[in-house]
N, C-alpha and C. Protein backbone atom coordinates (compact mmCIF):
# COMPACT_ATOMS: atom_id res chain seq x y z
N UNK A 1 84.68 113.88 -282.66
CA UNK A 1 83.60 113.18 -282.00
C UNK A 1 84.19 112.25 -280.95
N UNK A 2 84.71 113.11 -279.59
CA UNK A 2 85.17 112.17 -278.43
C UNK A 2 84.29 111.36 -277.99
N UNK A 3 82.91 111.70 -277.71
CA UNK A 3 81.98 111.14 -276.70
C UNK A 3 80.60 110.42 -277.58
N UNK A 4 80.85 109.72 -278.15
CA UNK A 4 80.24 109.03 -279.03
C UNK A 4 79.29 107.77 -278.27
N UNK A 5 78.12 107.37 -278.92
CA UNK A 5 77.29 106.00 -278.16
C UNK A 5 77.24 105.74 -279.44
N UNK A 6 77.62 104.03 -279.10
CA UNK A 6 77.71 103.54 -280.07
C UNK A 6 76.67 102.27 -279.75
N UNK A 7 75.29 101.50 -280.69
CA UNK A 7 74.78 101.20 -280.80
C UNK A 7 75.16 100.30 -281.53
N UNK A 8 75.27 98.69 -281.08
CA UNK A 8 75.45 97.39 -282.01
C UNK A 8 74.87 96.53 -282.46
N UNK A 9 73.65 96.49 -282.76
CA UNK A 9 72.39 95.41 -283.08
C UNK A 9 72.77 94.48 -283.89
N UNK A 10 73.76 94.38 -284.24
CA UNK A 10 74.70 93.09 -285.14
C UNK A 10 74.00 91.72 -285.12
N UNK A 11 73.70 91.17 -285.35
CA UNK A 11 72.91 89.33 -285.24
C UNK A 11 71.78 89.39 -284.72
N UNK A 12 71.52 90.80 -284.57
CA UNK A 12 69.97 90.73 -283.92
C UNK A 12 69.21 90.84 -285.29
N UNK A 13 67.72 90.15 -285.44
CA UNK A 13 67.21 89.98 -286.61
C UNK A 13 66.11 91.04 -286.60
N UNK A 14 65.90 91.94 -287.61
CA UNK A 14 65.56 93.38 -288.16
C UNK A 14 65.03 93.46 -289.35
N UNK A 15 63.41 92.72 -289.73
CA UNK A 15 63.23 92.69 -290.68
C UNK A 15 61.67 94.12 -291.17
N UNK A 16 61.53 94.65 -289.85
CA UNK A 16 60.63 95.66 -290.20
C UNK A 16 61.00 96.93 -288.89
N UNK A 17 60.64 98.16 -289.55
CA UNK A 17 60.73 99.26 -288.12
C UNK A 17 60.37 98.83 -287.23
N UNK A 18 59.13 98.36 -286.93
CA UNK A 18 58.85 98.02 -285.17
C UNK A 18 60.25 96.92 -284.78
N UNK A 19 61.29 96.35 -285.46
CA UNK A 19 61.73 94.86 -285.11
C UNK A 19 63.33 96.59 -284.58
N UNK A 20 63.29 97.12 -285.63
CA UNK A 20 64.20 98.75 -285.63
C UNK A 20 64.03 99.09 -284.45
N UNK A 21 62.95 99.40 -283.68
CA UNK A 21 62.32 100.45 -283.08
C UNK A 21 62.83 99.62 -281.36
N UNK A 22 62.72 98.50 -281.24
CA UNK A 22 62.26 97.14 -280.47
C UNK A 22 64.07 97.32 -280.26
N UNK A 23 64.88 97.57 -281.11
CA UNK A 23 66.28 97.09 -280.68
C UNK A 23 67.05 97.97 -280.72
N UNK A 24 66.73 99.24 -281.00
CA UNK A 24 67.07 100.46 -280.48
C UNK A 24 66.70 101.23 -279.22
N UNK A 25 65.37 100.47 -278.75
CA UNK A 25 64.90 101.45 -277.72
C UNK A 25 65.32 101.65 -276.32
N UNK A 26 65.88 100.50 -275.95
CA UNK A 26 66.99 100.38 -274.38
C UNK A 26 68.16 101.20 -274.37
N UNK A 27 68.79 100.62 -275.91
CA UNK A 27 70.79 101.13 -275.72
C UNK A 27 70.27 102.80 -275.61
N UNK A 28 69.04 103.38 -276.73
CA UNK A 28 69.02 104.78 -276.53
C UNK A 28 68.57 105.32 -275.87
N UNK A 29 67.78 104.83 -274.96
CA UNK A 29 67.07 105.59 -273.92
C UNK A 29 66.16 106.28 -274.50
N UNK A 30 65.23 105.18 -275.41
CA UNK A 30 63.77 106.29 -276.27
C UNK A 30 62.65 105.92 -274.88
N UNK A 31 61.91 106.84 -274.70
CA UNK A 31 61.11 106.77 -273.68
C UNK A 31 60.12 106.37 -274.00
N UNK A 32 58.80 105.65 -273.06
CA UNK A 32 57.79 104.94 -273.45
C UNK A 32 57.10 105.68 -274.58
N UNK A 33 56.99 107.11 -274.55
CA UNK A 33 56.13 107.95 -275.32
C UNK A 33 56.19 107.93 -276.47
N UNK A 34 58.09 107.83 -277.20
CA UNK A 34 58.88 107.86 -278.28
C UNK A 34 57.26 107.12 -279.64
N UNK A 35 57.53 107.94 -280.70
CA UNK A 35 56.51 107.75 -281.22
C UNK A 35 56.79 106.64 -282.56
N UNK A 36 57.90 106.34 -282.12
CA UNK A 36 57.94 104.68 -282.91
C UNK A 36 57.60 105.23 -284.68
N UNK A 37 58.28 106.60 -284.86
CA UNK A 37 58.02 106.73 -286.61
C UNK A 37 59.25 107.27 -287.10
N UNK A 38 59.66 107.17 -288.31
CA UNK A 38 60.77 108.35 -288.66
C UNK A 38 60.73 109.77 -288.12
N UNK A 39 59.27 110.34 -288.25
CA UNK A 39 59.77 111.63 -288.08
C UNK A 39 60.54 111.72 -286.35
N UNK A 40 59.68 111.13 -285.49
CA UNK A 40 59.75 110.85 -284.56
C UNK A 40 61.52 111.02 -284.25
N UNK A 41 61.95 109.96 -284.92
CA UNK A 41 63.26 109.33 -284.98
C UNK A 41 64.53 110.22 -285.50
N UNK A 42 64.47 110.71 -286.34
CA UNK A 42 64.95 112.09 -286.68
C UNK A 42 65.11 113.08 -285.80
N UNK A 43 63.79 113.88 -285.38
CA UNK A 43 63.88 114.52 -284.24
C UNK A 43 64.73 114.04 -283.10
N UNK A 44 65.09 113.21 -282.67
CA UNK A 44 65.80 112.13 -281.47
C UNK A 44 66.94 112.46 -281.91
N UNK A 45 67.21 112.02 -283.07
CA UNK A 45 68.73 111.69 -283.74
C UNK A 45 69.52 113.35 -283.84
N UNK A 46 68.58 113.99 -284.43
CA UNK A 46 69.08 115.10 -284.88
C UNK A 46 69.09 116.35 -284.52
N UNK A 47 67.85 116.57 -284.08
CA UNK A 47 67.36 117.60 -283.04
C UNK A 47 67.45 117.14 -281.81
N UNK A 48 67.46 116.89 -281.00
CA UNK A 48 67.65 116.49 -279.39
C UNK A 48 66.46 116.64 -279.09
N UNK A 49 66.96 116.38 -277.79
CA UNK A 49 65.54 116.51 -276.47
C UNK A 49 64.98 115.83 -276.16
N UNK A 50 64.76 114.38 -276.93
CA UNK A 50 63.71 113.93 -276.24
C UNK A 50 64.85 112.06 -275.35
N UNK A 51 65.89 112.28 -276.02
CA UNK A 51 66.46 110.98 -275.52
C UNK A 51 67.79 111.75 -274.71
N UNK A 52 67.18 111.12 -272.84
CA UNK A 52 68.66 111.91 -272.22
C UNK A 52 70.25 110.89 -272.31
N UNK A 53 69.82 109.75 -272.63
CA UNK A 53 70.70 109.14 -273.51
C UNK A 53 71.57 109.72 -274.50
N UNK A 54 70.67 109.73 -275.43
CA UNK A 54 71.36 109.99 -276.80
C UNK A 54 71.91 111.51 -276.85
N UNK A 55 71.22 112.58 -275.68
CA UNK A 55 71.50 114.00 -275.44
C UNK A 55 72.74 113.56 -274.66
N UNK A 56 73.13 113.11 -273.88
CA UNK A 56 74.51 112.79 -273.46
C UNK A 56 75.69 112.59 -273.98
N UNK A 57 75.93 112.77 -275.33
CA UNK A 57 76.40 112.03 -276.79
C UNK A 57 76.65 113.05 -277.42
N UNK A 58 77.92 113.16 -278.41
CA UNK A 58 77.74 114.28 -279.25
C UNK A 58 77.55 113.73 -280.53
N UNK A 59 77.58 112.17 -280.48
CA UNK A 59 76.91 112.03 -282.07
C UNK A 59 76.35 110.31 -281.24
N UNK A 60 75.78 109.33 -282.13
CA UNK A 60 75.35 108.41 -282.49
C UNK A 60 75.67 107.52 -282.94
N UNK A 61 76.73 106.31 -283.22
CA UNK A 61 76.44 105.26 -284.21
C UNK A 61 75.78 103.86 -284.33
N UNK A 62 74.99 103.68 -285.11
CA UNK A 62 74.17 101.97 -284.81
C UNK A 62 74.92 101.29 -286.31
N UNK A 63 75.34 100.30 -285.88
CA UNK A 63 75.80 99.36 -286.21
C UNK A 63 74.85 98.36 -286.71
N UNK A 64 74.61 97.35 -287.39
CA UNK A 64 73.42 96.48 -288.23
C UNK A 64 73.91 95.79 -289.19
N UNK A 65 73.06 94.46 -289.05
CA UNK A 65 73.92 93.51 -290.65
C UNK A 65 72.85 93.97 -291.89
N UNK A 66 73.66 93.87 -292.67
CA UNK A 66 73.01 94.00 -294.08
C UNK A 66 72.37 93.03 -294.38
N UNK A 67 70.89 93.11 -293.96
CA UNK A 67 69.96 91.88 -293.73
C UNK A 67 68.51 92.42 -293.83
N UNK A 68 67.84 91.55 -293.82
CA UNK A 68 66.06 92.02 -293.65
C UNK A 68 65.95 93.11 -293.84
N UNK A 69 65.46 94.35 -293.26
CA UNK A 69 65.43 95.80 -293.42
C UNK A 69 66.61 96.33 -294.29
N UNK A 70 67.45 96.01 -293.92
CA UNK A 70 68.95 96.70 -294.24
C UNK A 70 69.27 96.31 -295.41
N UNK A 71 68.61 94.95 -295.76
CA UNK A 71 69.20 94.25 -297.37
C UNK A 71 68.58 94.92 -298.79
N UNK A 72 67.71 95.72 -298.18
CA UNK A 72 66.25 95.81 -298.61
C UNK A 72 66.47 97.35 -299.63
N UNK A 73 66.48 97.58 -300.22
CA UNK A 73 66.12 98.86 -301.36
C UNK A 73 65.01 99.82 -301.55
N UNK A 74 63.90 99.15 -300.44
CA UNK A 74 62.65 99.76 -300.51
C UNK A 74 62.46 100.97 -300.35
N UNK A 75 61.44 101.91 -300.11
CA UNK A 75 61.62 103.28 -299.71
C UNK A 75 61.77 103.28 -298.22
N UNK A 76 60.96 102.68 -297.43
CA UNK A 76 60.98 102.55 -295.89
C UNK A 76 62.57 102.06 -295.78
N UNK A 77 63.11 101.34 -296.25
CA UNK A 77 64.88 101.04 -295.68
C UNK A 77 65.35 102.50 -296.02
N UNK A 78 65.23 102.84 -297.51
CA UNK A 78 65.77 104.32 -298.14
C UNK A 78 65.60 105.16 -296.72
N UNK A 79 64.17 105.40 -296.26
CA UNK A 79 63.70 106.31 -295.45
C UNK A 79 64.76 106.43 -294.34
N UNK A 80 64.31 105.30 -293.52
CA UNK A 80 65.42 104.48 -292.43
C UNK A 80 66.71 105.10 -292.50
N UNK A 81 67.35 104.81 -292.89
CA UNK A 81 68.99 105.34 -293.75
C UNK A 81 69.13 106.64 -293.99
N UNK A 82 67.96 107.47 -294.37
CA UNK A 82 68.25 108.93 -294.75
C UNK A 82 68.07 109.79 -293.23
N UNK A 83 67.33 108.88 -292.16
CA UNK A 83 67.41 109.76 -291.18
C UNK A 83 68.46 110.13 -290.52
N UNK A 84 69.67 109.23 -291.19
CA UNK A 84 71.47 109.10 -290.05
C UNK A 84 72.23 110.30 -290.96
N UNK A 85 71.10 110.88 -292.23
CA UNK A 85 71.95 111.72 -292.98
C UNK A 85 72.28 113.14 -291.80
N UNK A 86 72.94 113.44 -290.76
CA UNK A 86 73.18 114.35 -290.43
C UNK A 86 74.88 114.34 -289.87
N UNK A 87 75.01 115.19 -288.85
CA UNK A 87 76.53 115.64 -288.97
C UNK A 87 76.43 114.53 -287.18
N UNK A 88 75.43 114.24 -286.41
CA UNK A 88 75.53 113.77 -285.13
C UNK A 88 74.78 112.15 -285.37
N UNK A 89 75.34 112.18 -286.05
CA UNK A 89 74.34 110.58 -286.54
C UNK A 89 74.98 109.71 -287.49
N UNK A 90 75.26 108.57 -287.24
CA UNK A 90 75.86 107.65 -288.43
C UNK A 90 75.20 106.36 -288.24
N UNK A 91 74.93 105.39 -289.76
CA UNK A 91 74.24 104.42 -289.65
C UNK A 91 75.55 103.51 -290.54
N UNK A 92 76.26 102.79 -289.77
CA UNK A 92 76.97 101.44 -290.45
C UNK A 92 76.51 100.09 -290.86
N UNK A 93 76.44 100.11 -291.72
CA UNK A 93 75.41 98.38 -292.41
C UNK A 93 76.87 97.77 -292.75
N UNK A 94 77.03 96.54 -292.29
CA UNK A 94 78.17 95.69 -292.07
C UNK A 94 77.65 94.37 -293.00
N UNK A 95 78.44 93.64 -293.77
CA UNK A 95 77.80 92.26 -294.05
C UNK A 95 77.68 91.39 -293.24
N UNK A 96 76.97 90.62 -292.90
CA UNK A 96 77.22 89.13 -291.62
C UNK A 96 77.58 88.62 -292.42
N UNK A 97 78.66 87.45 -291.01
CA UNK A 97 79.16 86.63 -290.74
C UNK A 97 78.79 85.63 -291.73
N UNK A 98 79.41 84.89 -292.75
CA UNK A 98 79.17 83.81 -293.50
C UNK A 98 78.30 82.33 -292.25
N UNK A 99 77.55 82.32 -293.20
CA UNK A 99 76.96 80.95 -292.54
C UNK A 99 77.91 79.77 -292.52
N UNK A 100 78.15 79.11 -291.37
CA UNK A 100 78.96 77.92 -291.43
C UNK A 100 78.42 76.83 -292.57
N UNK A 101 79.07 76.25 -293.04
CA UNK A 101 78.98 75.03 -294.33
C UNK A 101 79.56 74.07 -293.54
N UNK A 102 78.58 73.30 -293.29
CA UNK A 102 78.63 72.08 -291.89
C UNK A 102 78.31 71.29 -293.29
């Protein structure tokens, strides 16, 4: 995987899909139309075509703190997470940065 886009939303705060959707949609080049759902999102990720971004790419990675959405166990995070399950797609959940103790 030479030609990789790599996606860093790191300290950006991500506590529901639209907050997902909102901080993914520039770096990937999802177009106004992009239908703002998993299936939606999948198709993008996995199937091509609709992002000439992300079609420029031979895989994907987004980067994210293990936080709000990401901290989360629910089925919608589950969901979220199962869409990077492919061979052109990776989702890294990182811990943040310890809070300073001022």
């Amino acid at each position: 995987m030479s030609n990789v886009l790599v996606v860093d939303v790191r300290g950006r705060r991500i506590e529901t899909l639209d907050d997902f959707w909102d901080a993914v949609a520039e770096p990937c080049g999802l177009p106004a139309w992009f239908g703002r759902n998993l299936e939606a999102w999948r198709d993008t990720i996995q199937g091509r075509g609709i992002s000439e971004v992300i079609d420029r790419h031979d895989a994907l990675v987004v980067h994210v703190d293990r936080a709000g959405l990401f901290a989360r166990a629910d089925r919608e995070a589950r969901a979220l997470r199962a869409t990077f399950a492919g061979r052109r797609s990776r989702l890294v959940v990182h811990q943040p940065p310890p809070a300073d103790a001022d």
